[in-house]
N, C-alpha and C. Protein backbone atom coordinates (compact mmCIF):
# COMPACT_ATOMS: atom_id res chain seq x y z
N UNK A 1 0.85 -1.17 0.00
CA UNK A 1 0.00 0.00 0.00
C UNK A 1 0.89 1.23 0.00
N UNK A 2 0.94 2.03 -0.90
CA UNK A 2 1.49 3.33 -1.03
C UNK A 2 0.13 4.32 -0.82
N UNK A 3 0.62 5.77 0.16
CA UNK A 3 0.01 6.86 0.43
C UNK A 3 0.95 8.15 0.43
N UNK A 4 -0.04 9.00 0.36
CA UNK A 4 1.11 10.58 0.31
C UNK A 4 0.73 10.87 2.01
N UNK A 5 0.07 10.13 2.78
CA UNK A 5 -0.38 10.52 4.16
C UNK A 5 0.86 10.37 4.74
N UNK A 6 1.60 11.34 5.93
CA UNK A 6 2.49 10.65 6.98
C UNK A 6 1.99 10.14 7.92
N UNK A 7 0.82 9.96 8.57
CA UNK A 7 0.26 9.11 9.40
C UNK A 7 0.21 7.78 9.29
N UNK A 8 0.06 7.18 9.32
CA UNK A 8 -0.31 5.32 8.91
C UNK A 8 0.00 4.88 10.20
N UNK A 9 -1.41 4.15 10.89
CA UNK A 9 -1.36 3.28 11.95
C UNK A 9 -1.75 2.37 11.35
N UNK A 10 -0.90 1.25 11.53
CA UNK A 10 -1.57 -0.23 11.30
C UNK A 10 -2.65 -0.87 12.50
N UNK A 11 -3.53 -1.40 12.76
CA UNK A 11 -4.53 -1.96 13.63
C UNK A 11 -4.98 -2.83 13.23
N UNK A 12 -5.93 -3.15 14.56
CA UNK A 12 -7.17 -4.81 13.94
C UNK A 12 -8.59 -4.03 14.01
N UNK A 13 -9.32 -3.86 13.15
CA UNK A 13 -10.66 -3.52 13.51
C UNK A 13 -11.28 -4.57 14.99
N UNK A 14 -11.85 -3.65 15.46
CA UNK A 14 -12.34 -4.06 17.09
C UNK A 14 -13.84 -4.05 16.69
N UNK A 15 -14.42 -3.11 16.32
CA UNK A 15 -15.62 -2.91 16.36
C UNK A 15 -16.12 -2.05 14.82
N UNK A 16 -17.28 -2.54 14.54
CA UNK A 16 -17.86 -1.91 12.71
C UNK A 16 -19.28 -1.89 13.25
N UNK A 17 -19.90 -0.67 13.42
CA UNK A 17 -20.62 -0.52 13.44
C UNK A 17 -21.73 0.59 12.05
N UNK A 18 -22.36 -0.11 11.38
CA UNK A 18 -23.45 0.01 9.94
C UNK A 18 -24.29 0.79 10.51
N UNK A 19 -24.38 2.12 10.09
CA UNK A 19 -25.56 2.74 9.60
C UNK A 19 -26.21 2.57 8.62
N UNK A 20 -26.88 3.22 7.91
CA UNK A 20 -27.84 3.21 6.92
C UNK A 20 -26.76 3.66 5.60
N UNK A 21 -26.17 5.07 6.25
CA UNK A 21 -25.17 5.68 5.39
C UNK A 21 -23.68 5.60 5.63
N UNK A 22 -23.18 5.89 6.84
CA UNK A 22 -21.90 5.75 7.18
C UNK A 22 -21.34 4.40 7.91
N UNK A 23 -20.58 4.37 8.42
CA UNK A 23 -19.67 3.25 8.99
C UNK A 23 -18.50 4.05 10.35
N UNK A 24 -18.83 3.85 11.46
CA UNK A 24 -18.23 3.68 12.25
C UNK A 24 -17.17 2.82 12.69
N UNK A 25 -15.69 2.87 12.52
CA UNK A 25 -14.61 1.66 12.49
C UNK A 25 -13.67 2.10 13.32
N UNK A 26 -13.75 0.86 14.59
CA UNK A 26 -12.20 1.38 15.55
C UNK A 26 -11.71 0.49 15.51
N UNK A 27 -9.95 0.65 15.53
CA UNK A 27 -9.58 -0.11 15.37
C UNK A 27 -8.62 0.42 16.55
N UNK A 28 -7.54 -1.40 16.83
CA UNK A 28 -7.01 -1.33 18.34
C UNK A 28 -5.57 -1.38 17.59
N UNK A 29 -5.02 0.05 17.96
CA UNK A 29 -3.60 0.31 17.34
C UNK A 29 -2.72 -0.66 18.55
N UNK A 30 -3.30 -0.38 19.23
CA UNK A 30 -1.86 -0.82 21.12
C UNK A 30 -2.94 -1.74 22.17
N UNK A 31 -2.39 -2.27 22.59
CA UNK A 31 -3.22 -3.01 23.88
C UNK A 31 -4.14 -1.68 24.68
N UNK A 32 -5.36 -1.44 24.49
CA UNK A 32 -6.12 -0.30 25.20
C UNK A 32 -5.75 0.71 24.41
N UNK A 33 -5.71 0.56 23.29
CA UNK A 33 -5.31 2.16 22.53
C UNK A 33 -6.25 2.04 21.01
N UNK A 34 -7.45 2.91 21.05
CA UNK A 34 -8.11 2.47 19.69
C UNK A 34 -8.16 3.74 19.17
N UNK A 35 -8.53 3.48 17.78
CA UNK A 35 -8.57 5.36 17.02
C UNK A 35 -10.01 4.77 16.68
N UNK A 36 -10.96 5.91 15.97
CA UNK A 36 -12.33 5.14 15.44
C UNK A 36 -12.21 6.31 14.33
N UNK A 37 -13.01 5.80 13.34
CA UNK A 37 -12.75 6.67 12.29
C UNK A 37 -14.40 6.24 11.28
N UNK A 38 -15.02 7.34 11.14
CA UNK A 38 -16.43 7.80 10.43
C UNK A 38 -15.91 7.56 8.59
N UNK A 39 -16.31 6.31 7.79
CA UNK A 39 -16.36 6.33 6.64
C UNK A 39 -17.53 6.18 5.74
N UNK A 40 -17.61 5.73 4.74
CA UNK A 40 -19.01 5.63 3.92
C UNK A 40 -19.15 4.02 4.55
N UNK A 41 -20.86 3.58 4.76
CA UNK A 41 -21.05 2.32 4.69
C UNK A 41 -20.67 1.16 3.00
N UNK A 42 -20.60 2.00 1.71
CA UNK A 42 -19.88 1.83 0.81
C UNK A 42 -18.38 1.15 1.11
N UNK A 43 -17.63 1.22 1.40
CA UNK A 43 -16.24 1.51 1.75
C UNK A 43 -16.16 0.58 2.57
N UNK A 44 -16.54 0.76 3.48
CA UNK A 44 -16.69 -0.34 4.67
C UNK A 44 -16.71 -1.50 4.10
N UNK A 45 -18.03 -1.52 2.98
CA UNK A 45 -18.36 -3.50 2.71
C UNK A 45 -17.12 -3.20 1.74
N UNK A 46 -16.65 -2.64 0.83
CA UNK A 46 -15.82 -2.51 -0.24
C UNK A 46 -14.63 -3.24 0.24
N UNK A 47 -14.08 -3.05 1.42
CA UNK A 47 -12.99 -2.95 1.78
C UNK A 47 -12.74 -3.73 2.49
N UNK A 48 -14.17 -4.70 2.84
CA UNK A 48 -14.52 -6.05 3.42
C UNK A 48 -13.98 -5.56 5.31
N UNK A 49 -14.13 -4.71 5.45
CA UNK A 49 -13.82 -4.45 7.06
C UNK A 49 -14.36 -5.15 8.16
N UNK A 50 -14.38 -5.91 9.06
CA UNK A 50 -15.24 -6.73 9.62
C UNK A 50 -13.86 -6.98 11.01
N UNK A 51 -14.71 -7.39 12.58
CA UNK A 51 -13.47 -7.73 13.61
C UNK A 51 -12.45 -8.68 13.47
N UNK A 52 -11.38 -8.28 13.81
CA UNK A 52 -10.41 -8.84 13.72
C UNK A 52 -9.41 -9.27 12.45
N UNK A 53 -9.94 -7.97 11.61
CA UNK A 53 -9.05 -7.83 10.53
C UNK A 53 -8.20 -6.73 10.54
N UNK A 54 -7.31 -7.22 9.95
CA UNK A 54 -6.25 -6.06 9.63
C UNK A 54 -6.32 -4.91 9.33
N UNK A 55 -6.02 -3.91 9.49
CA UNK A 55 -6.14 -2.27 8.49
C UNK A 55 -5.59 -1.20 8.95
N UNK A 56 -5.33 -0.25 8.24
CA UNK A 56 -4.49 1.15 9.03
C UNK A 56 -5.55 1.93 9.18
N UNK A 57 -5.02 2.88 9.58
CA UNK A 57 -6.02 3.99 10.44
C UNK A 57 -4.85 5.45 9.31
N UNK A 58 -5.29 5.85 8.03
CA UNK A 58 -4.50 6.82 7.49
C UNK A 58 -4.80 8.25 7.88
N UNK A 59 -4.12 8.83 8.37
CA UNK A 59 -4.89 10.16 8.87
C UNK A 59 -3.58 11.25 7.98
N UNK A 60 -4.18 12.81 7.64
CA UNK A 60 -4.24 13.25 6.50
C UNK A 60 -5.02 14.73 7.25
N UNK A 61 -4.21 15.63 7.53
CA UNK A 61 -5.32 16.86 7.79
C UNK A 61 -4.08 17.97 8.35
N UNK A 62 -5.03 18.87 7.67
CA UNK A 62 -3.83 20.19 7.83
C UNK A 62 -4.45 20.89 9.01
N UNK A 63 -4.99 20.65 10.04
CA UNK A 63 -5.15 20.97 11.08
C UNK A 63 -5.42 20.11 12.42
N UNK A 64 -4.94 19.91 13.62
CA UNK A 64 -5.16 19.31 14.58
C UNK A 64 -5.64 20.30 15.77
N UNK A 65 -6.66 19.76 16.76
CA UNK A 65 -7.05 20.71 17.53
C UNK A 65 -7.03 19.94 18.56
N UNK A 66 -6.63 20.75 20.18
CA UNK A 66 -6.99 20.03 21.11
C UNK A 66 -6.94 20.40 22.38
N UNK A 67 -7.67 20.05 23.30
CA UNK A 67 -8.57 20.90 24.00
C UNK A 67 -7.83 19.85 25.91
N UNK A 68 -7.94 20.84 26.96
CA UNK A 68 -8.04 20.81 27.96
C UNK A 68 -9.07 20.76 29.02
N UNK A 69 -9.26 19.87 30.09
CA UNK A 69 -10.50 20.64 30.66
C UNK A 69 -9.63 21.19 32.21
């Protein structure tokens, strides 16, 4: 897999949760460490995503924000 992203976490999908339209997908980068990431429900079946499969987590964004309480 080639990307222009510098991010790339490799993971196991933990959990896929199907909407109607989107796809909810976390995946477990570290023992207790998951990212979740909002895609098309398209994509999801496309890409055959389902628990305990393999996949990266590519992240890609010219801004990061983050907050204190």
């Amino acid at each position: 897999m080639k990307s222009s992203a510098r991010n790339t976490i490799k993971g196991t999908v933990k959990k896929v949760e199907m909407g109607s339209v989107n796809a909810v997908v976390t995946l477990e980068v570290a023992p207790g460490v998951e990212i979740s990431g909002m895609i098309t429900k398209e994509s999801a079946e496309s890409l055959g995503l389902s628990e305990g499969k393999e996949a990266y987590a590519i992240i890609k964004a010219s801004d990061v924000m983050l907050g204190v309480e």
